[in-house]
PDB file of N, CA and C in Angstrom:
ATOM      1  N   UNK A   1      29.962 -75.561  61.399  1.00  0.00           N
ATOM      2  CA  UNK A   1      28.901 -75.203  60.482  1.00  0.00           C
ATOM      3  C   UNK A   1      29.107 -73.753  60.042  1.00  0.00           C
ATOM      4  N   UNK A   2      29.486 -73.847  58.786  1.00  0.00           N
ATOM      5  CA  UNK A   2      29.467 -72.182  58.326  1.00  0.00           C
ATOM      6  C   UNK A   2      27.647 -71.786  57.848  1.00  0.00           C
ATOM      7  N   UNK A   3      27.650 -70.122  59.206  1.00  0.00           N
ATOM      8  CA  UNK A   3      26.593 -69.378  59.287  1.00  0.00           C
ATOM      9  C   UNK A   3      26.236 -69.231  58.037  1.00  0.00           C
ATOM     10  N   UNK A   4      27.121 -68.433  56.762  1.00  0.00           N
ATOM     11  CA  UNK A   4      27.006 -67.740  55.831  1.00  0.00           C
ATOM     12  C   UNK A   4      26.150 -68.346  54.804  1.00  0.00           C
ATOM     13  N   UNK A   5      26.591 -69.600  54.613  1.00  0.00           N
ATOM     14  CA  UNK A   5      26.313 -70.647  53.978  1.00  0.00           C
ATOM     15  C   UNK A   5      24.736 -71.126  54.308  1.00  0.00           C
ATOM     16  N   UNK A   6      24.770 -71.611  55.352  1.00  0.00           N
ATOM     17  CA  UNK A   6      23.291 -71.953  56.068  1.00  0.00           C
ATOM     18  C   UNK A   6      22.169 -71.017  55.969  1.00  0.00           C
ATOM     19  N   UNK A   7      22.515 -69.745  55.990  1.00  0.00           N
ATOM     20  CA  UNK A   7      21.972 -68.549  55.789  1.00  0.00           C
ATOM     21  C   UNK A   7      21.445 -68.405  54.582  1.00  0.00           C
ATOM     22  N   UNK A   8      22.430 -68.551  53.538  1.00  0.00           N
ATOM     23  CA  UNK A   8      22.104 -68.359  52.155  1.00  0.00           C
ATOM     24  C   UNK A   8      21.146 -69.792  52.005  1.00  0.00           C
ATOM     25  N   UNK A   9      21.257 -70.648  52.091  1.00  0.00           N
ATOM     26  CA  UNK A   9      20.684 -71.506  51.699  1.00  0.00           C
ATOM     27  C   UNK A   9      18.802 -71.535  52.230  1.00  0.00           C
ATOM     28  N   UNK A  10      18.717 -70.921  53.269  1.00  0.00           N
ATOM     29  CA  UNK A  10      17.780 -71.031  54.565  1.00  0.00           C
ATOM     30  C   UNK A  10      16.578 -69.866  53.282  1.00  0.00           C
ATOM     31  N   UNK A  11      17.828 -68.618  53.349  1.00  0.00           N
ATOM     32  CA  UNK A  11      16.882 -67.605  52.406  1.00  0.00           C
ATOM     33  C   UNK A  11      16.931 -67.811  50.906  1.00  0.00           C
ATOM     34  N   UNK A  12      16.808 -68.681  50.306  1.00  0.00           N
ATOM     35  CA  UNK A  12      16.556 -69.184  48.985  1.00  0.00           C
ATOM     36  C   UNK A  12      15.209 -70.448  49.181  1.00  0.00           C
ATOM     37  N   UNK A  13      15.291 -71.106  50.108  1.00  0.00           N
ATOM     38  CA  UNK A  13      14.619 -72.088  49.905  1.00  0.00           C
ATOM     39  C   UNK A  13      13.919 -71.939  51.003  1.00  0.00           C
ATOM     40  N   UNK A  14      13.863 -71.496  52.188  1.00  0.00           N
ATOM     41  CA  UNK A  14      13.133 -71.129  53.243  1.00  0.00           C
ATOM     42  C   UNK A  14      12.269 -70.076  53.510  1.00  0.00           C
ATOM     43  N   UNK A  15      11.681 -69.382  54.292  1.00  0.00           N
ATOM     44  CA  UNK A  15      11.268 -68.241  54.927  1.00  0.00           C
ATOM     45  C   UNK A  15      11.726 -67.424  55.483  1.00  0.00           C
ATOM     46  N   UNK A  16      12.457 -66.525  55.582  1.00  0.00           N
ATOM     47  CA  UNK A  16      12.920 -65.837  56.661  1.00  0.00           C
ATOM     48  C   UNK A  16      12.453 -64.185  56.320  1.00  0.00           C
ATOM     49  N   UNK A  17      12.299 -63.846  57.370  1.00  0.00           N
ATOM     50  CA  UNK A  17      12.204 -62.364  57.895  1.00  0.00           C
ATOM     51  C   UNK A  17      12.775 -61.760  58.130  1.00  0.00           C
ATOM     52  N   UNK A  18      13.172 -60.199  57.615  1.00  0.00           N
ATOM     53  CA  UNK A  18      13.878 -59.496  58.160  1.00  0.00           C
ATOM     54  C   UNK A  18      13.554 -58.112  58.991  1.00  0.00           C
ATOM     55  N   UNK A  19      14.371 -57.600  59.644  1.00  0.00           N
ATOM     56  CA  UNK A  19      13.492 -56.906  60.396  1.00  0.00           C
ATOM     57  C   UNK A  19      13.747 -56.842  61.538  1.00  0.00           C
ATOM     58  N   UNK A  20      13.639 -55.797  62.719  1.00  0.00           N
ATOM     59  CA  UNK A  20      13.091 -55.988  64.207  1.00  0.00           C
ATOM     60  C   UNK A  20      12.018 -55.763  64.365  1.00  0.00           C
ATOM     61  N   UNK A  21      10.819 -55.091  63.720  1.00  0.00           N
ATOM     62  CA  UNK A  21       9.292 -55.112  64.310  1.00  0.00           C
ATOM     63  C   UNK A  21       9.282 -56.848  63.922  1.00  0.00           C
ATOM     64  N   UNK A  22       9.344 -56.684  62.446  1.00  0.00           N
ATOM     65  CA  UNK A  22       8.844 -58.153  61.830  1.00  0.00           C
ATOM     66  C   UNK A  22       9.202 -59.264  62.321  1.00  0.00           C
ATOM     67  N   UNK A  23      10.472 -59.335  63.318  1.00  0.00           N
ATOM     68  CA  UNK A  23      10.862 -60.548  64.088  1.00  0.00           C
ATOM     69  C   UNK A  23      10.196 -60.727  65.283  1.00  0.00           C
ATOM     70  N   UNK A  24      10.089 -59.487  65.580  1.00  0.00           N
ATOM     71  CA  UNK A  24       9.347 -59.434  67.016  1.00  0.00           C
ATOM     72  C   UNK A  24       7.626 -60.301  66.934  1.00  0.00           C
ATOM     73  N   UNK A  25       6.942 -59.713  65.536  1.00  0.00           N
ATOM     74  CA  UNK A  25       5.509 -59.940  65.660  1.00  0.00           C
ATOM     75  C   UNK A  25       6.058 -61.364  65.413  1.00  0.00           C
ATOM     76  N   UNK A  26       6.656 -62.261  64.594  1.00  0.00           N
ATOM     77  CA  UNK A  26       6.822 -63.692  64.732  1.00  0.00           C
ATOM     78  C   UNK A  26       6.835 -64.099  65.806  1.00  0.00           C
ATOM     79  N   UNK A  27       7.924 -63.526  66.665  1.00  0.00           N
ATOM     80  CA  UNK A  27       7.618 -64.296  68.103  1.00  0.00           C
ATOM     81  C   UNK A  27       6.627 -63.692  68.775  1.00  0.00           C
ATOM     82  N   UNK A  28       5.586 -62.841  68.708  1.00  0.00           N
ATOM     83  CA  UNK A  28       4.516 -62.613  69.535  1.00  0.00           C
ATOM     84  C   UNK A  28       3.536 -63.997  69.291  1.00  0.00           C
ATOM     85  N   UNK A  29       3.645 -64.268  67.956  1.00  0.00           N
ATOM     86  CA  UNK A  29       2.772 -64.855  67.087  1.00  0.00           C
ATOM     87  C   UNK A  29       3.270 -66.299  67.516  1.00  0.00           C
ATOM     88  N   UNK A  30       4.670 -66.544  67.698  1.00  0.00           N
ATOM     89  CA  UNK A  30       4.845 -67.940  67.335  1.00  0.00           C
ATOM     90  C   UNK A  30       5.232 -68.685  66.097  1.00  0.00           C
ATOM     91  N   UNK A  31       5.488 -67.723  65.073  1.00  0.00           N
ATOM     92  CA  UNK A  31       5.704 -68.334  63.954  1.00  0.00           C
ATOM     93  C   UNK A  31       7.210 -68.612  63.600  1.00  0.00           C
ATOM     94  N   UNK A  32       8.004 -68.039  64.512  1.00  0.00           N
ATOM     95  CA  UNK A  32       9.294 -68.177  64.265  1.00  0.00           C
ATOM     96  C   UNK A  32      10.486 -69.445  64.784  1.00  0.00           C
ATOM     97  N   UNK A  33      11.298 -70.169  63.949  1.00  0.00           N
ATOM     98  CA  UNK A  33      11.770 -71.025  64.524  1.00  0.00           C
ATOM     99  C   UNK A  33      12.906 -70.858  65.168  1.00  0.00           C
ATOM    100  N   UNK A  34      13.961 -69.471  64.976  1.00  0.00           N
ATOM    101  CA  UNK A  34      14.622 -68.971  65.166  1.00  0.00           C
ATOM    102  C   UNK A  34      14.778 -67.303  65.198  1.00  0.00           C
ATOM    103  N   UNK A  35      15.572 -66.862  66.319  1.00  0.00           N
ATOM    104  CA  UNK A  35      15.871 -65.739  65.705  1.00  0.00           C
ATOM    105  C   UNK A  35      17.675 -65.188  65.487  1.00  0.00           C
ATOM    106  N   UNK A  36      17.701 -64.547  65.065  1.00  0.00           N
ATOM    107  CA  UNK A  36      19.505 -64.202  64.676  1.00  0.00           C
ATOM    108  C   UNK A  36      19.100 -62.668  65.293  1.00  0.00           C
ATOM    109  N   UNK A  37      20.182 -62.254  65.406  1.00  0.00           N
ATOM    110  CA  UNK A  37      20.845 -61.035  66.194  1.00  0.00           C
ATOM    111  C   UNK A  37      21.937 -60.485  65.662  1.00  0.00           C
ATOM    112  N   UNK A  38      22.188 -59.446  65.709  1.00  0.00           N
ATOM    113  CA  UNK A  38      23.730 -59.071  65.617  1.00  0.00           C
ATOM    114  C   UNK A  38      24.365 -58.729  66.494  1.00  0.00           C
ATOM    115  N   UNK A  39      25.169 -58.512  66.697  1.00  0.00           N
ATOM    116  CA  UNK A  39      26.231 -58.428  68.002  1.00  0.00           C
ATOM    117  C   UNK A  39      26.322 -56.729  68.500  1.00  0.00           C
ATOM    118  N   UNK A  40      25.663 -56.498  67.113  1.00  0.00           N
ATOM    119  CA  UNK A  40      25.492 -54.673  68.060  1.00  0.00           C
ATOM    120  C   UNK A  40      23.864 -54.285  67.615  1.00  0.00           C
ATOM    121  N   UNK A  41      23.219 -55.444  67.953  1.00  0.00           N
ATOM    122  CA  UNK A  41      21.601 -55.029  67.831  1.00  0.00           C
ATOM    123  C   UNK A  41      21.154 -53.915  68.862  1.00  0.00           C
ATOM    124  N   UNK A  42      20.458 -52.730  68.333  1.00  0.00           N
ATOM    125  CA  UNK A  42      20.670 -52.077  69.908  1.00  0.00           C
ATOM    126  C   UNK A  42      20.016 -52.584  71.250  1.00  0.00           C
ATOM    127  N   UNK A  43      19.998 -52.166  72.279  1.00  0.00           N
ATOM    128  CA  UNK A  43      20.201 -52.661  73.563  1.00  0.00           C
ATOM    129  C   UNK A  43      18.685 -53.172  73.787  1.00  0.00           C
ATOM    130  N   UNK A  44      17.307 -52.112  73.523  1.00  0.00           N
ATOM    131  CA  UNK A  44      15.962 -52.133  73.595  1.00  0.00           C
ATOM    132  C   UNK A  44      15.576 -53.281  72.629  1.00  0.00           C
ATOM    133  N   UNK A  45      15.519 -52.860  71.746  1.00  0.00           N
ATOM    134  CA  UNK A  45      15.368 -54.160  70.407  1.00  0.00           C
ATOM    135  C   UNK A  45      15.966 -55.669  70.705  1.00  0.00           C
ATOM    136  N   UNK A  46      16.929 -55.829  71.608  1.00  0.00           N
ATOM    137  CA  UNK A  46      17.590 -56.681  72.013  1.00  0.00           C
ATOM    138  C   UNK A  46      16.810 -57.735  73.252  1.00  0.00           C
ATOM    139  N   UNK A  47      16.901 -56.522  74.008  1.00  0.00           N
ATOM    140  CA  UNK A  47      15.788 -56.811  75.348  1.00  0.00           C
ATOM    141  C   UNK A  47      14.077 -57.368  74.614  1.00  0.00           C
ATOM    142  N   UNK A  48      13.315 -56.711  73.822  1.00  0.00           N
ATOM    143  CA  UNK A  48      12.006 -56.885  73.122  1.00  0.00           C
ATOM    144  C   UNK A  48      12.452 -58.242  72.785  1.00  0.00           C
ATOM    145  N   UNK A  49      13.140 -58.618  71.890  1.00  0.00           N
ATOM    146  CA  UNK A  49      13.298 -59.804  71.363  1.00  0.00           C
ATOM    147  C   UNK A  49      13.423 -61.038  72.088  1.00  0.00           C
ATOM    148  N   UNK A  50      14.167 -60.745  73.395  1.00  0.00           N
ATOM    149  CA  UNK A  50      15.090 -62.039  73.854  1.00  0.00           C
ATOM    150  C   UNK A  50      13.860 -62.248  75.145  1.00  0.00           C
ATOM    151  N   UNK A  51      12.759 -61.548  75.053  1.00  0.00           N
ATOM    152  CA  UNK A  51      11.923 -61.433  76.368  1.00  0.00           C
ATOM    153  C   UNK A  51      10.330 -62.065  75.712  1.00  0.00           C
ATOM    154  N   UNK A  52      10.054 -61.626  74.034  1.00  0.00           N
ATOM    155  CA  UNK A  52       9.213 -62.018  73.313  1.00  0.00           C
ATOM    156  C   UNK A  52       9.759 -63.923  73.179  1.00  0.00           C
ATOM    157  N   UNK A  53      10.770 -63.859  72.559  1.00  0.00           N
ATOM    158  CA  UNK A  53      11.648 -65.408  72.244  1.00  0.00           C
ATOM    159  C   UNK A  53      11.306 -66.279  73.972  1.00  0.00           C
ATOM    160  N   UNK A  54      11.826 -65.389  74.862  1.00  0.00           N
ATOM    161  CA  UNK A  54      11.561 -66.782  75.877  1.00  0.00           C
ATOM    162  C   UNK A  54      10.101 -66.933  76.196  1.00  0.00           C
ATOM    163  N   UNK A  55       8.880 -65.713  75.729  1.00  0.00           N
ATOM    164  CA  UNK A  55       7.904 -66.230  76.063  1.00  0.00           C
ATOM    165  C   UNK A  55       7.191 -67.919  75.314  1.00  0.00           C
ATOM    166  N   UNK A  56       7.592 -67.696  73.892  1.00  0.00           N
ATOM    167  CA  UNK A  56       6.958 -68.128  72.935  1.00  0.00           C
ATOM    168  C   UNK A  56       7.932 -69.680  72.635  1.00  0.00           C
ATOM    169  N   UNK A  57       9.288 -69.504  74.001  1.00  0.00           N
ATOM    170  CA  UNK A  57       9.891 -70.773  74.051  1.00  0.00           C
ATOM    171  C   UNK A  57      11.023 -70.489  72.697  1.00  0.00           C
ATOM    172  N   UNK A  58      11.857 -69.892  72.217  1.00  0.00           N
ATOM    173  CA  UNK A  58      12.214 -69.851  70.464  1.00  0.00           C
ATOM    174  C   UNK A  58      13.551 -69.338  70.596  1.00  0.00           C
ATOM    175  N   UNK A  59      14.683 -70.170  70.490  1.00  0.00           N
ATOM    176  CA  UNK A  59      16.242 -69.799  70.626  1.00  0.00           C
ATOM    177  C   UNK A  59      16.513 -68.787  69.995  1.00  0.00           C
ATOM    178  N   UNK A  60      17.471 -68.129  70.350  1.00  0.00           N
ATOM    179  CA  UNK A  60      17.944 -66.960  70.085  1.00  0.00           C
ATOM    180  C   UNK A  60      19.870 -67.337  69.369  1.00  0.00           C
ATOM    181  N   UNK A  61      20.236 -66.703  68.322  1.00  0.00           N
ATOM    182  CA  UNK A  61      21.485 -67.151  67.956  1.00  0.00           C
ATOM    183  C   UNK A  61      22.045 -65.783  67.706  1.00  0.00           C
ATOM    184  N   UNK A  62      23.178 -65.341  68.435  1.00  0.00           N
ATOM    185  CA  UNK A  62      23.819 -63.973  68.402  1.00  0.00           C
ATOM    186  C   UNK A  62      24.897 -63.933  67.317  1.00  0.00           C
ATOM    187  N   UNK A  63      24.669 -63.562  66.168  1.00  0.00           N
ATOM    188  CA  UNK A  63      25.449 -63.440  64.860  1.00  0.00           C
ATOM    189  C   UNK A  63      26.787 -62.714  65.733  1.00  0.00           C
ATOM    190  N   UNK A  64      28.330 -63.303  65.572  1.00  0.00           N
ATOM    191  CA  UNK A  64      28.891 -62.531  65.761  1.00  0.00           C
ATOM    192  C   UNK A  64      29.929 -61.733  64.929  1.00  0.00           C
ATOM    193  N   UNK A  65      29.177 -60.975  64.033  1.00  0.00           N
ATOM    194  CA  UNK A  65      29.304 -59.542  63.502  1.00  0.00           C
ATOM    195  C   UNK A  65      28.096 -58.345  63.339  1.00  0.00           C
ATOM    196  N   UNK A  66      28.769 -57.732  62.735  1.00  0.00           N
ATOM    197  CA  UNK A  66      28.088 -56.084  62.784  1.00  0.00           C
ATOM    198  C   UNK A  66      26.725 -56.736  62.215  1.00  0.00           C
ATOM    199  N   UNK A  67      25.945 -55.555  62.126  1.00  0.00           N
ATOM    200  CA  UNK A  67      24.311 -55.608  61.777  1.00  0.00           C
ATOM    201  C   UNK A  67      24.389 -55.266  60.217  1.00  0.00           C
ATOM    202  N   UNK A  68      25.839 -54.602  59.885  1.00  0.00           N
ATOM    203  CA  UNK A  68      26.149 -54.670  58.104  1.00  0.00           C
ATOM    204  C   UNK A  68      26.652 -56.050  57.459  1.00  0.00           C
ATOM    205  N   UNK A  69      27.135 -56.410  58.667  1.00  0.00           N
ATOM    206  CA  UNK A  69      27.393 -57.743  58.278  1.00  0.00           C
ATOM    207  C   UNK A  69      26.621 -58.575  58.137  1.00  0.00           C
ATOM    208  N   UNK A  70      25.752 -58.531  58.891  1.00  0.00           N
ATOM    209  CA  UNK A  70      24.380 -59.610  58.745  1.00  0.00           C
ATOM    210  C   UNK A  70      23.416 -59.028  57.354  1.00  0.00           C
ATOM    211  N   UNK A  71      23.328 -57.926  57.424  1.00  0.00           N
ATOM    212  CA  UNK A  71      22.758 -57.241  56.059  1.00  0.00           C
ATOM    213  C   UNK A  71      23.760 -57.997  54.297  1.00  0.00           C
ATOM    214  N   UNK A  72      24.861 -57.543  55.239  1.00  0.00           N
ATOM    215  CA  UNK A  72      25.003 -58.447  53.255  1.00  0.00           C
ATOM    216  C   UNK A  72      24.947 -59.565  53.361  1.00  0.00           C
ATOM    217  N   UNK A  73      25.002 -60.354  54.436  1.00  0.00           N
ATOM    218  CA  UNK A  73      25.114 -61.989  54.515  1.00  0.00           C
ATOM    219  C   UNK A  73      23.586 -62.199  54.116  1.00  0.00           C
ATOM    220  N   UNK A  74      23.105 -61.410  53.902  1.00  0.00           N
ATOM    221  CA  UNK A  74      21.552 -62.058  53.332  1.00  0.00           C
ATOM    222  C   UNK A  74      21.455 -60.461  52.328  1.00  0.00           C
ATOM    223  N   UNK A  75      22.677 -60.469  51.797  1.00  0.00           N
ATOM    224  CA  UNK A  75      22.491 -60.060  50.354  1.00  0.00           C
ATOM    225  C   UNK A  75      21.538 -58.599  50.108  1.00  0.00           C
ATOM    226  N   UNK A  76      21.230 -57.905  51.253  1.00  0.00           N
ATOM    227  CA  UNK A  76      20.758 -56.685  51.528  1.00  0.00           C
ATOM    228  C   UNK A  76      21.734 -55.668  51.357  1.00  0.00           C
ATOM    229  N   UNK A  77      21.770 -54.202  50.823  1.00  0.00           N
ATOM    230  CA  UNK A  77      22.190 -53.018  51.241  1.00  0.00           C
ATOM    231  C   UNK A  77      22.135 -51.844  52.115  1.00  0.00           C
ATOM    232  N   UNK A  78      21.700 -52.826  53.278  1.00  0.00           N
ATOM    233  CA  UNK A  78      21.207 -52.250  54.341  1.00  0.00           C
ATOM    234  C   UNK A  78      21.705 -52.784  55.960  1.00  0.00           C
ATOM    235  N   UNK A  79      21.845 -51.956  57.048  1.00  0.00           N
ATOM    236  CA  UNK A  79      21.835 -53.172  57.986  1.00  0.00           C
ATOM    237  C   UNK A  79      20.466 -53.830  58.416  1.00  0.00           C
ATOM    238  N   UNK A  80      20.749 -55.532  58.982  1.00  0.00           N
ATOM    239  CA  UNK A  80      19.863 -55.581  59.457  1.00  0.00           C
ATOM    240  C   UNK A  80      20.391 -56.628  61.190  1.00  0.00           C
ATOM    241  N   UNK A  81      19.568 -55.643  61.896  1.00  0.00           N
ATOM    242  CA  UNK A  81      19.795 -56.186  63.528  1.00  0.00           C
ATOM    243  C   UNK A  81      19.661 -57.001  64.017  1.00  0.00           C
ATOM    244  N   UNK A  82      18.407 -57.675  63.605  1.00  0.00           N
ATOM    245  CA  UNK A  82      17.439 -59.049  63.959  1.00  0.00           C
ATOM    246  C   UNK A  82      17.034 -59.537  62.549  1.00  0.00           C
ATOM    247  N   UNK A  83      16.387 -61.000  62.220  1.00  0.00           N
ATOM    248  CA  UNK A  83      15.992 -61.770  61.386  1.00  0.00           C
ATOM    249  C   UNK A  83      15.180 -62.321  62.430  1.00  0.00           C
ATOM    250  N   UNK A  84      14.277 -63.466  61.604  1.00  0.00           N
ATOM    251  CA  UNK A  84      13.152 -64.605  62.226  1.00  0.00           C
ATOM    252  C   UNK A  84      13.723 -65.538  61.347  1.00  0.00           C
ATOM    253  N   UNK A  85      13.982 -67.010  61.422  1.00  0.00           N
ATOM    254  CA  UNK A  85      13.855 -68.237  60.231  1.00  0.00           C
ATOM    255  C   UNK A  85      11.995 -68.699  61.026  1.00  0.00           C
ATOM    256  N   UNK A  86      11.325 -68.469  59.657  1.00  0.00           N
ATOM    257  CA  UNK A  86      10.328 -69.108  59.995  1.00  0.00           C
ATOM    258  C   UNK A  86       9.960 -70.599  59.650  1.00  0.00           C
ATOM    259  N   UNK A  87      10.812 -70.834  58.164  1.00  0.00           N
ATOM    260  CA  UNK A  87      10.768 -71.965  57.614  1.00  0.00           C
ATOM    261  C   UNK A  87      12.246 -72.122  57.323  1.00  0.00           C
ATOM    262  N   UNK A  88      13.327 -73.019  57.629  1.00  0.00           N
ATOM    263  CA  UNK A  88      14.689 -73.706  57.280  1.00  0.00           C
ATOM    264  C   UNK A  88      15.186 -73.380  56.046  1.00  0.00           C
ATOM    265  N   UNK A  89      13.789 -74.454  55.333  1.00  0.00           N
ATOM    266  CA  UNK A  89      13.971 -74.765  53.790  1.00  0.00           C
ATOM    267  C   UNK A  89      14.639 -76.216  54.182  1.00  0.00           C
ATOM    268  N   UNK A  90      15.978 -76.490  52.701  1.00  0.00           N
ATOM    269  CA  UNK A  90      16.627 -77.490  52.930  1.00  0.00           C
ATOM    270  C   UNK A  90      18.202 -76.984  53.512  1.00  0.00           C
ATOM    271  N   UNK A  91      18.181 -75.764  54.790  1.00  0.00           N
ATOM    272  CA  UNK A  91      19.397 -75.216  55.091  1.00  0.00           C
ATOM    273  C   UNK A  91      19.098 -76.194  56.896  1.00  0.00           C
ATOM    274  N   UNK A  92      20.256 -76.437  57.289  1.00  0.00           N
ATOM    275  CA  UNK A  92      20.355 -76.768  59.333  1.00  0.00           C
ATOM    276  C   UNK A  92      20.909 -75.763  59.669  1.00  0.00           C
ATOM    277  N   UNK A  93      19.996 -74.253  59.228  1.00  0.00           N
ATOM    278  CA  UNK A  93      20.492 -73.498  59.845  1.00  0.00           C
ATOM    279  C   UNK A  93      19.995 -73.513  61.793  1.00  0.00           C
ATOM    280  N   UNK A  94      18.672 -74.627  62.033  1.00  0.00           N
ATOM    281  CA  UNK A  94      18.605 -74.725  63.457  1.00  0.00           C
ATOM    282  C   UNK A  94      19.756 -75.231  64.002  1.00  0.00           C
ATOM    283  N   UNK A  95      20.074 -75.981  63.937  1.00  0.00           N
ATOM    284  CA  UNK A  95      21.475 -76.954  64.121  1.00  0.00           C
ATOM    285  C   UNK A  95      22.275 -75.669  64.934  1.00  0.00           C
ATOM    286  N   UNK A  96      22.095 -74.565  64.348  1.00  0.00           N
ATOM    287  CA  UNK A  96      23.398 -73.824  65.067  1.00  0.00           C
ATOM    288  C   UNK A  96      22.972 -73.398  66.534  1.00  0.00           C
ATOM    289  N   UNK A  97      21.805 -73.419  67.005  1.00  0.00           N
ATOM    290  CA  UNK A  97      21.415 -73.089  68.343  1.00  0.00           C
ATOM    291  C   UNK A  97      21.639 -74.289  69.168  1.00  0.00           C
ATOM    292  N   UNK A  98      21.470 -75.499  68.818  1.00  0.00           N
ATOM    293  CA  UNK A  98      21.798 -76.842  69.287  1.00  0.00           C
ATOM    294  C   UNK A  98      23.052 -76.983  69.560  1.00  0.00           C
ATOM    295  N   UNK A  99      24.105 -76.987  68.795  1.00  0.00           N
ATOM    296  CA  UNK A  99      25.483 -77.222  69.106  1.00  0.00           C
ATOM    297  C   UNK A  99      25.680 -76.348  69.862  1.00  0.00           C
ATOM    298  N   UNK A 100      25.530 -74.347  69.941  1.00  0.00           N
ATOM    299  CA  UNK A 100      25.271 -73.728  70.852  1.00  0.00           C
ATOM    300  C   UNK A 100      24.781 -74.303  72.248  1.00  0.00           C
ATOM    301  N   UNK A 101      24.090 -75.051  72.261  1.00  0.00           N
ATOM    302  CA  UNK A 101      23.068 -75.082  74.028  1.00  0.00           C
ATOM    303  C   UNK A 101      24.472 -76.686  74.074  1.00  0.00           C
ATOM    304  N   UNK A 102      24.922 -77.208  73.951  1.00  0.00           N
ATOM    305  CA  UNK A 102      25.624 -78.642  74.349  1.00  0.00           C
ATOM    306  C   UNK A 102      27.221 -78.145  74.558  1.00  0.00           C
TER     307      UNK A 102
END
């Protein structure tokens, strides 16, 4: 399953969030179906997330590239560390935490 792809598709027709406060309050909240990461999210932000996610039960998927990389893969000029998918859309971008856990 190409990420890039699923990604783009997820943020055109879906919900998603960007952000580390804004991912975080999803999973305080529960509203999130996923979260993405980057592979150099820093260490605290990392810990908040993956400790909020197991409360609220909500897989975690570790993008593996930079946090610039995840920034243009959703078409930003910025980095970004963390995301939320709150809504899919018509993307399986869940699918990738599944084949992950098997």
């Amino acid at each position: 399953m190409d990420i890039a792809r699923e990604l783009s598709v997820a943020m055109k027709t879906g919900q998603v969030i960007i952000g580390s406060k804004r991912t975080i309050k999803a999973c305080i909240h529960g509203k999130a179906k996923m979260v993405i990461v980057s592979m150099n999210c820093p260490e605290d932000i990392r810990r908040s997330i993956e400790y909020y996610c197991k409360l609220s039960n909500i897989p975690i998927y570790e993008y593996p590239g930079t946090s610039w990389d995840l920034g243009s893969l959703c078409r930003k000029p910025f980095m970004v560390a963390a995301l939320a998918i709150i809504d899919p859309g018509n993307s399986d971008i869940l699918l990738l935490v599944q084949r992950e856990e098997e």
